[in-house]
Protein backbone atom coordinates (compact mmCIF):
# COMPACT_ATOMS: atom_id res chain seq x y z
CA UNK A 1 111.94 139.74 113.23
CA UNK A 2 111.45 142.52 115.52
CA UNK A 3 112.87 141.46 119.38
CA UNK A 4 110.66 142.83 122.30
CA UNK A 5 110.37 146.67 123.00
CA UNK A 6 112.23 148.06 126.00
CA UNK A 7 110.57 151.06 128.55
CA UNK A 8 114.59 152.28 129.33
CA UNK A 9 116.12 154.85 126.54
CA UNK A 10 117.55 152.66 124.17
CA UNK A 11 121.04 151.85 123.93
CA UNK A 12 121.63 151.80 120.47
CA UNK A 13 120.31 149.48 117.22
CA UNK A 14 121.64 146.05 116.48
CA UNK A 15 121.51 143.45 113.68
CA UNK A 16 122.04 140.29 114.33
CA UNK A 17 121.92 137.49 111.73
CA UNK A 18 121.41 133.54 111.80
CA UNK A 19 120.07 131.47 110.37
CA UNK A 20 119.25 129.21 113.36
CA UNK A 21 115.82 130.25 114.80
CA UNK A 22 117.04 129.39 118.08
CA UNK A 23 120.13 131.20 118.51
CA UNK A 24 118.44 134.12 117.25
CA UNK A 25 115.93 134.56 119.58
CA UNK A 26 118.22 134.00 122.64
CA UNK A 27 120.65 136.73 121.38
CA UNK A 28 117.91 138.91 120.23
CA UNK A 29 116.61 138.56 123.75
CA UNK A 30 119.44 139.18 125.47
CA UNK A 31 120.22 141.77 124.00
CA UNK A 32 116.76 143.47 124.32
CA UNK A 33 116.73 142.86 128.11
CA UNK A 34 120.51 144.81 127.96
CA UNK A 35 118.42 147.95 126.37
CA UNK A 36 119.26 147.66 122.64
CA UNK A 37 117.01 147.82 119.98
CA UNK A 38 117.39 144.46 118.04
CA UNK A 39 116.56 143.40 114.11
CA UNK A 40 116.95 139.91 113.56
CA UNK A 41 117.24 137.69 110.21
CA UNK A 42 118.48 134.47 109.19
CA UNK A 43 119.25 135.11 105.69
CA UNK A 44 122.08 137.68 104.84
CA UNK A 45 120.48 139.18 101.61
CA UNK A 46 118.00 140.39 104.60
CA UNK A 47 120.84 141.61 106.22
CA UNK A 48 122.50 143.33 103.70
CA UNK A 49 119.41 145.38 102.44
CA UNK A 50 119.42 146.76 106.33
CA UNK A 51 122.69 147.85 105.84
CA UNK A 52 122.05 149.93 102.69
CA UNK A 53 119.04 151.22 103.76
CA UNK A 54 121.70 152.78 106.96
CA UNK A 55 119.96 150.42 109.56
CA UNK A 56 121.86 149.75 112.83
CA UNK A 57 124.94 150.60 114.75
CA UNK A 58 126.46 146.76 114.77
CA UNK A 59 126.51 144.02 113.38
CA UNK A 60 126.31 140.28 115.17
CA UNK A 61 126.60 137.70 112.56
CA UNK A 62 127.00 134.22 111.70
CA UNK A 63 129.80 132.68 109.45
CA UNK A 64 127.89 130.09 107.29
CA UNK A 65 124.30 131.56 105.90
CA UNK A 66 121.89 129.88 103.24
CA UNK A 67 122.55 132.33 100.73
CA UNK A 68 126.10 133.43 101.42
CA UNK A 69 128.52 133.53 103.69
CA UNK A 70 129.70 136.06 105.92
CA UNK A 71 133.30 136.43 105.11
CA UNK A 72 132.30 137.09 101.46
CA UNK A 73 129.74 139.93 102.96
CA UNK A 74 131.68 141.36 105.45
CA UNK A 75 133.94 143.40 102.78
CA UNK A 76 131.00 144.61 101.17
CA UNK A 77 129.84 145.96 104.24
CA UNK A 78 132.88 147.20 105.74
CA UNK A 79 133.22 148.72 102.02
CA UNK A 80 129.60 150.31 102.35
CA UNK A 81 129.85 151.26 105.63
CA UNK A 82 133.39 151.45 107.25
CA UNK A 83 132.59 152.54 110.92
CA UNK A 84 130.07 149.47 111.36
CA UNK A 85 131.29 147.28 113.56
CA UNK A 86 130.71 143.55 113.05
CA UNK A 87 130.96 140.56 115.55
CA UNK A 88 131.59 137.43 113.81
CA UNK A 89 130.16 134.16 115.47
CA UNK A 90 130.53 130.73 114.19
CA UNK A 91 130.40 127.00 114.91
CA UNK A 92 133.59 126.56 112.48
CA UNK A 93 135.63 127.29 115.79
CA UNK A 94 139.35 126.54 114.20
CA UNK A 95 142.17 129.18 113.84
CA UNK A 96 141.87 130.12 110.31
CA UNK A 97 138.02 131.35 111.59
CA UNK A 98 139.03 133.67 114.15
CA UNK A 99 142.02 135.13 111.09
CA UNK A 100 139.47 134.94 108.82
CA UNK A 101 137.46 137.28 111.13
CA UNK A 102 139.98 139.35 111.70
CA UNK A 103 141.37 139.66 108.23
CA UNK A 104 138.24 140.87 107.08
CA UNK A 105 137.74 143.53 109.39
CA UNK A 106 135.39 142.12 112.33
CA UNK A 107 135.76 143.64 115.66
CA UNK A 108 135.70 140.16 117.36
CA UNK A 109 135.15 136.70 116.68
CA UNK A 110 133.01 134.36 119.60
CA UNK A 111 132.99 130.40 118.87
CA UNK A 112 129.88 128.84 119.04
CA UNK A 113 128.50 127.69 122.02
CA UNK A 114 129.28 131.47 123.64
CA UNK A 115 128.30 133.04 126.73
CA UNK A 116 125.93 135.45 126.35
CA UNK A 117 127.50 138.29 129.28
CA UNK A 118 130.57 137.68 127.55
CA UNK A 119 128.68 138.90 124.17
CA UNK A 120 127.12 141.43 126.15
CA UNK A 121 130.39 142.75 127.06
CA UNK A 122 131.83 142.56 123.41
CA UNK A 123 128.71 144.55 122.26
CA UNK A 124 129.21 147.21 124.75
CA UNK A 125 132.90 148.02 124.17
CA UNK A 126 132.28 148.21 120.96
CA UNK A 127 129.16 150.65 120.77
CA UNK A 128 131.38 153.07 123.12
CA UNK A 129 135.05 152.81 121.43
CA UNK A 130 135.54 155.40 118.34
CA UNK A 131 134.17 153.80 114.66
CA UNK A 132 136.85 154.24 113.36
CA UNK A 133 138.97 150.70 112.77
CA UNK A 134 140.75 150.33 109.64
CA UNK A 135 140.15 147.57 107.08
CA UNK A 136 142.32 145.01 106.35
CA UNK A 137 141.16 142.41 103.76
CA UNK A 138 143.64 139.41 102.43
CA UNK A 139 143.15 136.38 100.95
CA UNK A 140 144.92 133.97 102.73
CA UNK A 141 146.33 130.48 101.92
CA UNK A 142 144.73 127.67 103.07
CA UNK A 143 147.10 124.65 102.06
CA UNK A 144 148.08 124.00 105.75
CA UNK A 145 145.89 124.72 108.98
CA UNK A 146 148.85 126.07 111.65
CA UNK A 147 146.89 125.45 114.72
CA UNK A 148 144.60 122.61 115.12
CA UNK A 149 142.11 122.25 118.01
CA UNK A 150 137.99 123.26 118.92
CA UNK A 151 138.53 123.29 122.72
CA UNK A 152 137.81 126.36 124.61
CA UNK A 153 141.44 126.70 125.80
CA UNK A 154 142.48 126.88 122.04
CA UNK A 155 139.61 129.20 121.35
CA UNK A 156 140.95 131.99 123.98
CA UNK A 157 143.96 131.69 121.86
CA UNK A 158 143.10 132.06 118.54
CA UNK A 159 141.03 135.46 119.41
CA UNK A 160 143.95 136.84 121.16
CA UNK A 161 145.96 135.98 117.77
CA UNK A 162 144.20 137.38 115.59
CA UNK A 163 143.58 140.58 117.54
CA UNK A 164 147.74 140.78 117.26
CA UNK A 165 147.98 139.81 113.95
CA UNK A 166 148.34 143.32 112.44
CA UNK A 167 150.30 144.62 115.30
CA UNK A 168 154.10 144.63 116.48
CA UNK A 169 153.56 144.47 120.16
CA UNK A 170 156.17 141.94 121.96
CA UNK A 171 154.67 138.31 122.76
CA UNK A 172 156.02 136.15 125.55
CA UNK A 173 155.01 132.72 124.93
CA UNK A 174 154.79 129.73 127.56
CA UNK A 175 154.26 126.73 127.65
CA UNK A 176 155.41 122.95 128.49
CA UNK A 177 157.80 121.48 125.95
CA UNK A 178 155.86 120.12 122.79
CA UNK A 179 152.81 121.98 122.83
CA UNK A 180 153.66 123.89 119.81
CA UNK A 181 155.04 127.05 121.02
CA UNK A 182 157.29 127.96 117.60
CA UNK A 183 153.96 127.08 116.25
CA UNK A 184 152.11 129.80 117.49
CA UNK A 185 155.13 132.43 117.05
CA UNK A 186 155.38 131.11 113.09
CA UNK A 187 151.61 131.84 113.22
CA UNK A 188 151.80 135.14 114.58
CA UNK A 189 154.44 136.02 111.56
CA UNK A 190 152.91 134.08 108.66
CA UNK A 191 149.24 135.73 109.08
CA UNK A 192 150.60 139.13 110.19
CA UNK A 193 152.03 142.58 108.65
CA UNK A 194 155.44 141.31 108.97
CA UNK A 195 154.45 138.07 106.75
CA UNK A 196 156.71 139.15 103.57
CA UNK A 197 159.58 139.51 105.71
CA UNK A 198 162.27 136.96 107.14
CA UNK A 199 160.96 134.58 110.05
CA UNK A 200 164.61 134.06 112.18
CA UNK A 201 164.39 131.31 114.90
CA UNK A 202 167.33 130.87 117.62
CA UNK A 203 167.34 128.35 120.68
CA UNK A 204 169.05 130.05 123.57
CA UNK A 205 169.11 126.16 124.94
CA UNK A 206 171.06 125.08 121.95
CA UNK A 207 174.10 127.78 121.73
CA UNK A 208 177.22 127.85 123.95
CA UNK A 209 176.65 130.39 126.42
CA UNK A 210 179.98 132.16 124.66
CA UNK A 211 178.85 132.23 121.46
CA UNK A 212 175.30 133.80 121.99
CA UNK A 213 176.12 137.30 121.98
CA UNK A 214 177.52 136.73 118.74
CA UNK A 215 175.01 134.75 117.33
CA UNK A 216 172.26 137.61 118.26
CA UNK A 217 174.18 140.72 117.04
CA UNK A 218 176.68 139.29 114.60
CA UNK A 219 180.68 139.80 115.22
CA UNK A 220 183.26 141.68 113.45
CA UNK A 221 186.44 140.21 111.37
CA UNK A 222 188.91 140.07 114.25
CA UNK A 223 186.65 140.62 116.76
CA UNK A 224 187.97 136.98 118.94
CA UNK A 225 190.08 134.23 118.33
CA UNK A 226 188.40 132.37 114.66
CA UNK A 227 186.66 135.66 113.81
CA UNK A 228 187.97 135.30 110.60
CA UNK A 229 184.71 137.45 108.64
CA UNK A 230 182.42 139.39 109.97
CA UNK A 231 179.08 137.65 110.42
CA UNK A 232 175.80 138.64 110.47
CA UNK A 233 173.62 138.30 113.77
CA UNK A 234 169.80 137.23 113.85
CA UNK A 235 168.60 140.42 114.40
CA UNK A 236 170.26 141.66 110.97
CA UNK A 237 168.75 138.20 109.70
CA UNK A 238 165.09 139.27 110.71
CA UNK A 239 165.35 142.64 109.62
CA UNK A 240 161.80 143.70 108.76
CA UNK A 241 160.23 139.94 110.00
CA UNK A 242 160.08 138.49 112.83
CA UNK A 243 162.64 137.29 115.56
CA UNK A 244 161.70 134.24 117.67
CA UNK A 245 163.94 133.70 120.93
CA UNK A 246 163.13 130.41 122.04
CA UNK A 247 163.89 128.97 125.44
CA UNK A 248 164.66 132.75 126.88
CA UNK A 249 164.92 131.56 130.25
CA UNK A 250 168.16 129.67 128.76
CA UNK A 251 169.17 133.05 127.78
CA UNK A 252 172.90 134.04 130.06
CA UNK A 253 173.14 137.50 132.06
CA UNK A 254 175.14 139.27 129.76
CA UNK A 255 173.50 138.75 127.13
CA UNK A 256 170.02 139.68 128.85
CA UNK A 257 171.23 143.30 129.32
CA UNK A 258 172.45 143.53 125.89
CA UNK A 259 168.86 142.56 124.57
CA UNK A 260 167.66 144.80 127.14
CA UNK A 261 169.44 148.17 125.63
CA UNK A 262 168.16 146.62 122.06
CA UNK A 263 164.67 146.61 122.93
CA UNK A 264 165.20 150.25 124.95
CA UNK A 265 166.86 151.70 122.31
CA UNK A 266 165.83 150.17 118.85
CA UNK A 267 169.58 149.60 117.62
CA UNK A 268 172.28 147.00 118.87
CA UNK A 269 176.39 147.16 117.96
CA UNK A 270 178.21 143.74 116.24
CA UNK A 271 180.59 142.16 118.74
CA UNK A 272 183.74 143.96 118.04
CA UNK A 273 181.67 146.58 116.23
CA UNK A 274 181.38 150.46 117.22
CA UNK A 275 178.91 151.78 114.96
CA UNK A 276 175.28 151.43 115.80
CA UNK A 277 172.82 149.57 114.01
CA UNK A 278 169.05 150.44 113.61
CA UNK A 279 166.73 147.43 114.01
CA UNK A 280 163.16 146.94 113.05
CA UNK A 281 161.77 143.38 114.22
CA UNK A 282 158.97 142.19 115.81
CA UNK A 283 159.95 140.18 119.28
CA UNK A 284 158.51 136.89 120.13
CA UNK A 285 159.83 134.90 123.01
CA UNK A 286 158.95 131.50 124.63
CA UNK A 287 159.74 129.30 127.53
CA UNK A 288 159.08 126.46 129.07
CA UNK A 289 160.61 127.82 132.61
CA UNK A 290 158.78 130.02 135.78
CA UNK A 291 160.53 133.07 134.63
CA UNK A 292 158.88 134.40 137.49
CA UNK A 293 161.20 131.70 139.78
CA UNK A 294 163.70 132.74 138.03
CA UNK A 295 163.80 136.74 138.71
CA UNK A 296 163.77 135.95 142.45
CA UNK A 297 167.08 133.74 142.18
CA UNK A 298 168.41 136.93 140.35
CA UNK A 299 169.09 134.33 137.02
CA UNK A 300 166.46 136.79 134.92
CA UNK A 301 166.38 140.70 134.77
CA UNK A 302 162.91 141.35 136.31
CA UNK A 303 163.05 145.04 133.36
CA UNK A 304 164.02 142.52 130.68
CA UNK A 305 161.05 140.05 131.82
CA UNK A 306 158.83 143.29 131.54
CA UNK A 307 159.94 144.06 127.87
CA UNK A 308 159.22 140.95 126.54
CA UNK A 309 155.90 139.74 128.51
CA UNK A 310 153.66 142.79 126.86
CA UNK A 311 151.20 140.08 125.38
CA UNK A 312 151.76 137.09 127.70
CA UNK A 313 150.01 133.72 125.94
CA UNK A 314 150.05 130.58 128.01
CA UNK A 315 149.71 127.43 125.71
CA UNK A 316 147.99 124.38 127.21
CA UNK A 317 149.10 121.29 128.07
CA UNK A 318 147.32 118.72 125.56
CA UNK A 319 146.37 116.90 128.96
CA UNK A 320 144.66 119.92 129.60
CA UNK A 321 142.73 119.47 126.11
CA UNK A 322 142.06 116.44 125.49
CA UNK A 323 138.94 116.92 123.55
CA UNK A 324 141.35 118.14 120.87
CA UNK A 325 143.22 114.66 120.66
CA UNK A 326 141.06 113.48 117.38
CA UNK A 327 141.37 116.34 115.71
CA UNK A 328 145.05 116.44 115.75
CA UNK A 329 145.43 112.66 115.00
CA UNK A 330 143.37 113.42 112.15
CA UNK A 331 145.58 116.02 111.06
CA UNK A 332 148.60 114.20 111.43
CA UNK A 333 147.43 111.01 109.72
CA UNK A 334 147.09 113.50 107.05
CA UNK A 335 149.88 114.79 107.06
CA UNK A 336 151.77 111.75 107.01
CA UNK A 337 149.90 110.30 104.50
CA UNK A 338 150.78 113.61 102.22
CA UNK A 339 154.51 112.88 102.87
CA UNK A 340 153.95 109.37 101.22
CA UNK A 341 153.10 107.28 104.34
CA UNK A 342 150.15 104.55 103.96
CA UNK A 343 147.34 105.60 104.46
CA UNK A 344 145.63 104.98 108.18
CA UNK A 345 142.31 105.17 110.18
CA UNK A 346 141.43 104.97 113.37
CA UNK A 347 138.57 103.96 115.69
CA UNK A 348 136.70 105.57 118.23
CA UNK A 349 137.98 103.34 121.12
CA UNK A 350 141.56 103.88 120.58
CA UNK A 351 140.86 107.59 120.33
CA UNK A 352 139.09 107.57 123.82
CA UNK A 353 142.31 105.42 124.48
CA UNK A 354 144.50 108.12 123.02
CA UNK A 355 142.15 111.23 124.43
CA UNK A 356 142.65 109.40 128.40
CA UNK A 357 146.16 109.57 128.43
CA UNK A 358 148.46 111.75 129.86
CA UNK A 359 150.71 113.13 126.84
CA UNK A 360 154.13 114.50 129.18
CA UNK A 361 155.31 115.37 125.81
CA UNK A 362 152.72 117.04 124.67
CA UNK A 363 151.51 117.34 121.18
CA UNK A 364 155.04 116.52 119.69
CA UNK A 365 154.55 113.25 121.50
CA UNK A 366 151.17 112.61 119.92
CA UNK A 367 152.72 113.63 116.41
CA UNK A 368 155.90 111.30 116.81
CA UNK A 369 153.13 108.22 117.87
CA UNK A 370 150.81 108.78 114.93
CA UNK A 371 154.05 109.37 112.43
CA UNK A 372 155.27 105.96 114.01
CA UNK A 373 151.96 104.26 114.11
CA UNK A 374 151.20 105.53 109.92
CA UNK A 375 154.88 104.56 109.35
CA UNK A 376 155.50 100.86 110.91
CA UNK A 377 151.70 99.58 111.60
CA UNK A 378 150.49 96.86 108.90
CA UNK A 379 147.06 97.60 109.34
CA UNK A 380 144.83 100.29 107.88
CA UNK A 381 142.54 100.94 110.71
CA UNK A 382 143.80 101.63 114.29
CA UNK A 383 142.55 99.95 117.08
CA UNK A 384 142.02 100.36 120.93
CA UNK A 385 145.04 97.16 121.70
CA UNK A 386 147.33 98.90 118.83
CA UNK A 387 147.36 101.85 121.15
CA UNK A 388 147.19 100.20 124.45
CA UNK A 389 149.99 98.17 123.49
CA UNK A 390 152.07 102.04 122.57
CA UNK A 391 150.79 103.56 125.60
CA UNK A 392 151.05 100.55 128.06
CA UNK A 393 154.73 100.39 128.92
CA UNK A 394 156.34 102.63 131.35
CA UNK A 395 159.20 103.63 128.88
CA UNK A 396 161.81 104.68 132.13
CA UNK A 397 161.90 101.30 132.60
CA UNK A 398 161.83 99.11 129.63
CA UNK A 399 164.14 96.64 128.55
CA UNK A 400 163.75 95.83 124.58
CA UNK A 401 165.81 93.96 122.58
CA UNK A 402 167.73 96.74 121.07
CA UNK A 403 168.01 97.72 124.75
CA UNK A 404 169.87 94.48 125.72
CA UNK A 405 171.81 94.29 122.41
CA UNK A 406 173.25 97.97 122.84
CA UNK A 407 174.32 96.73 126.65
CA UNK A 408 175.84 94.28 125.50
CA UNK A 409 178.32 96.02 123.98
CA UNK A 410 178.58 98.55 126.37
CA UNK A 411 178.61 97.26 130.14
CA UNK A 412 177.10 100.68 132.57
CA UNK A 413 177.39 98.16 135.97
CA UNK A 414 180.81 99.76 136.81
CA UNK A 415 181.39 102.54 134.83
CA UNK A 416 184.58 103.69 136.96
CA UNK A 417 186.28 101.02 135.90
CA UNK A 418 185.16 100.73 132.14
CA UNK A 419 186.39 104.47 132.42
CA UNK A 420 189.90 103.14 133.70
CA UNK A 421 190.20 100.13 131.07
CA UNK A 422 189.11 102.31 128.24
CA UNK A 423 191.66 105.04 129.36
CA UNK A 424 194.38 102.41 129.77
CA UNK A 425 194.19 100.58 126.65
CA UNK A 426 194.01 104.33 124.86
CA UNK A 427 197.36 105.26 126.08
CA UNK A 428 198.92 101.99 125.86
CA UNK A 429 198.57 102.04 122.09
CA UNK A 430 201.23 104.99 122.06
CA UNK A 431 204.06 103.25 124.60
CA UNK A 432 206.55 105.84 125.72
CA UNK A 433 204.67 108.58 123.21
CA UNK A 434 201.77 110.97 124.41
CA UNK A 435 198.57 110.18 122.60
CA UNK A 436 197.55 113.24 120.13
CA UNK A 437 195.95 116.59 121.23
CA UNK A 438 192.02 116.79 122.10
CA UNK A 439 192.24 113.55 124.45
CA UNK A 440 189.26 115.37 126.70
CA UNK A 441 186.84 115.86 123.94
CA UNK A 442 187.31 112.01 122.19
CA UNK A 443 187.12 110.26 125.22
CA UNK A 444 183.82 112.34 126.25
CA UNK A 445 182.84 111.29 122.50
CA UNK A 446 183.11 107.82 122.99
CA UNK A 447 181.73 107.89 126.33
CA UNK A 448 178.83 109.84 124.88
CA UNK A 449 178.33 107.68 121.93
CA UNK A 450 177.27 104.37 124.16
CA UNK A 451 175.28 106.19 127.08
CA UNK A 452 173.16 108.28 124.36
CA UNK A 453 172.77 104.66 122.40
CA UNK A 454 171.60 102.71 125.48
CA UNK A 455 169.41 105.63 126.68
CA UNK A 456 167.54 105.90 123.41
CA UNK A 457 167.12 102.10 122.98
CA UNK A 458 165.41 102.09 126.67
CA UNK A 459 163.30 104.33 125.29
CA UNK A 460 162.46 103.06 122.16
CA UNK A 461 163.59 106.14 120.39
CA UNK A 462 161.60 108.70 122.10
CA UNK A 463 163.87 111.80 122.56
CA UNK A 464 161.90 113.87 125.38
CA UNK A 465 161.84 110.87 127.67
CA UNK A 466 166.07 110.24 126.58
CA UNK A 467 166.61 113.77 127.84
CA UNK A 468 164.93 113.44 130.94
CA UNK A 469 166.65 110.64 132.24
CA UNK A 470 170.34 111.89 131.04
CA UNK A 471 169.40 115.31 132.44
CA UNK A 472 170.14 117.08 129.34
CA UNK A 473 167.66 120.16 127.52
CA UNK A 474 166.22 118.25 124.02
CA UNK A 475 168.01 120.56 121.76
CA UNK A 476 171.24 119.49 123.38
CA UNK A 477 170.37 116.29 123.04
CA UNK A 478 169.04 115.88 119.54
CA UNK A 479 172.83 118.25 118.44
CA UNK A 480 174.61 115.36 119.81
CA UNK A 481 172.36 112.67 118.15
CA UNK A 482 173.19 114.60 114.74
CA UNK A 483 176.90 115.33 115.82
CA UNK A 484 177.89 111.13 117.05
CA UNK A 485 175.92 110.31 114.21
CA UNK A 486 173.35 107.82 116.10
CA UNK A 487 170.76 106.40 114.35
CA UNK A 488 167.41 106.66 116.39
CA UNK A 489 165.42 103.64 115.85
CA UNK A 490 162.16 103.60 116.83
CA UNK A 491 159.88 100.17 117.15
CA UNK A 492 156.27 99.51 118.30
CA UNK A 493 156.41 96.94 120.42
């Protein structure tokens, strides 16, 4: 179909193809009224014979035609015709499209529904930028989607992953505990250039604030007191891959200016070490913190900030996409049900139930509920009072059985004096002796041991809402879960 005829010099030619009549027309007329010259089919056989025949200067297509589908085509074309650029739209808005897109060799990738000045402005920059973008076709694996969500928010996201993809440029990614920021930076590794190389994760929340320089670069035999072998550091670890720095807000001054000189200079020394070591990793960082806060209490080097926040991605709240919520219970449900779990449905009520809440934790929150709900609920479907009954209780302030049982036990409404008794009866098992070494760190164990107990029985096992109310970071809390050995039991009513 031939669009309508325009009096202004033309622009340039375009093809688009879809095979929706209606979308068609409205691109083909937009882009008409911009000054292009537009061809438009629905078929890509159609679409293909234009591009032998040396027809047009880009491409807009859609993913899924009636007689094949783009992603198969797109090599062809980029094959045929390298410096063609092609702008991939589709209504299969999920991650693996806009990768898929990219993979292939697109120049962009716009979800379905799109607006059309943002195509317009997607069509220009790429009819004025040199034709001259390399190709870069993969299969990739499609056993587990890493990102799940159709909202816009997780649209902007995708397309700005997949542009980075086949680069090394420094990501800084933030975001609200649980909404899947490791997620994103295993993404960025696993479907970029740096895929067949190590993926190295380290929690700056998580390590002794002594310890982290060590941990980063790796220490020499000798180098402080139990230095008994030189160890390796995570950057040596990720050599080649990618290094993820989690919680970099968490990250102490000293160590800041050390990273600093690394990313300056492209080489870092072992604690204790002299000689120089070259290092080639990709950088991706994430907090949960106003880093920006942070720089004006002097707590974060404003240059190191600057370093790291080259590609700044903000991740969403899931409050802030809710439409996403049965899409990722669906996934999960699957999941679980993979992992051996019965398998579970669940009705459209209890998803608007599920899709109106709040979620302070965030997807992880939502994945620990359906995990709970596919491992402990009797019935097959799930329904709107399952979930109200989950949802309904203010957790800060429950009281549950395992709640009063725990307290039981271990009395909090004078803890002075439990402190005083407990201390007493410890050293009056020794008489006239002094108890053994390390009396700090097992009476802060078995202090620990009840308060942790209690606080995770008031919540019926849910970890984020235990940290908040001891004040601790969730790393720190789930090491001493693992450490005391407590057994986290979690219970749906």
């Amino acid at each position: 179909m031939q669009a309508g005829s325009s009096t202004q010099a033309s622009k340039g030619s375009i093809l688009v193809a879809d095979d929706d009549t209606a979308i068609r027309t409205v691109v083909s007329q937009a882009l008409t009224r911009a000054g292009y010259e537009v061809r438009a089919t629905g078929t890509a056989g159609m679409l293909w014979r234009w591009v032998q025949n040396g027809d047009g200067e880009l491409i807009i297509t859609d993913v899924v035609m009636p007689d094949e589908n783009a992603f198969d085509l797109i090599p062809r074309i980029r094959n045929f015709r390298p410096d063609l650029p092609i702008i991939v739209m589709s209504a299969q808005n999920t991650f693996m499209t806009a990768i898929k897109a990219s993979e292939r060799g697109a120049y962009d990738y716009l979800p379905k529904p799109f607006d059309l000045n943002e195509l317009l402005g997607i069509v220009g920059r790429a009819m004025s930028e040199p034709k001259n973008r390399s190709l870069q076709v993969e299969t990739i694996a499609q056993d587990e989607i890493p990102l799940v969500g159709r909202s816009p928010a997780m649209q902007d996201i995708y397309r700005i992953l997949a542009r980075l993809m086949q680069t090394d440029l420094t990501v800084m990614i933030n975001g609200e505990s649980g909404t899947g920021k490791e997620l994103v930076a295993r993404a960025l590794h696993d479907f970029g250039k740096r895929k067949r190389g190590p993926f190295v994760a380290i929690n700056m929340a998580a390590i002794p604030r002594e310890l982290i320089e060590s941990e980063l670069f790796g220490h020499e035999k000798g180098a402080f007191t139990g230095a008994n072998a030189r160890s390796s550091g995570r950057f040596e670890q990720a050599q080649g891959g990618t290094l993820f720095l989690d919680e970099i807000g968490d990250m102490p001054m000293e160590a800041q200016t050390r990273l600093l000189r690394v990313l300056q200079q492209g080489e870092y020394t072992t604690v204790g070490g002299r000689t120089p070591i070259k290092t080639d990793v990709r950088i991706v960082a994430a907090t949960n913190k106003d880093l920006g806060g942070q720089i004006a209490a002097g707590a974060f080097r404003e240059d190191l900030f600057y370093r790291l926040n080259v590609v700044p991605i903000r991740l969403p709240a899931l409050r802030e996409r809710a439409g996403d919520v049965p899409d990722l219970v669906r996934h999960f449900f699957i999941i679980a049900e993979k992992e051996g779990l019965p398998r579970k449905h669940i009705d459209q009520e209890a998803l608007a139930r599920l899709k109106a809440y709040s979620w302070p934790g965030n997807v992880r929150e939502l994945e620990n509920l359906v995990r709970r709900l596919a491992a402990l609920c009797p019935q097959e479907t799930i329904t709107a009072p399952i979930i109200e009954a989950e949802l309904s209780t203010d957790h800060r302030h429950v009281s549950t059985p395992a709640a009063s049982a725990v307290n039981a036990n271990y009395p909090t409404d004078n803890l002075p004096m439990m402190i005083e008794r407990h201390l007493t009866e410890y050293f009056g098992r020794f008489g006239e002796e002094l108890p053994p070494d390390g009396l700090y760190d097992r009476i802060i164990r078995e202090l620990e041991l009840p308060l942790i107990s209690v606080t995770l029985a008031a919540t019926r096992g849910n970890q984020i809402k235990a940290a908040e109310l001891l004040g601790l970071n969730r790393n720190t809390l789930r090491k001493k879960i693992r450490d005391l050995d407590i057994r986290v039991v979690r219970s749906l009513a």
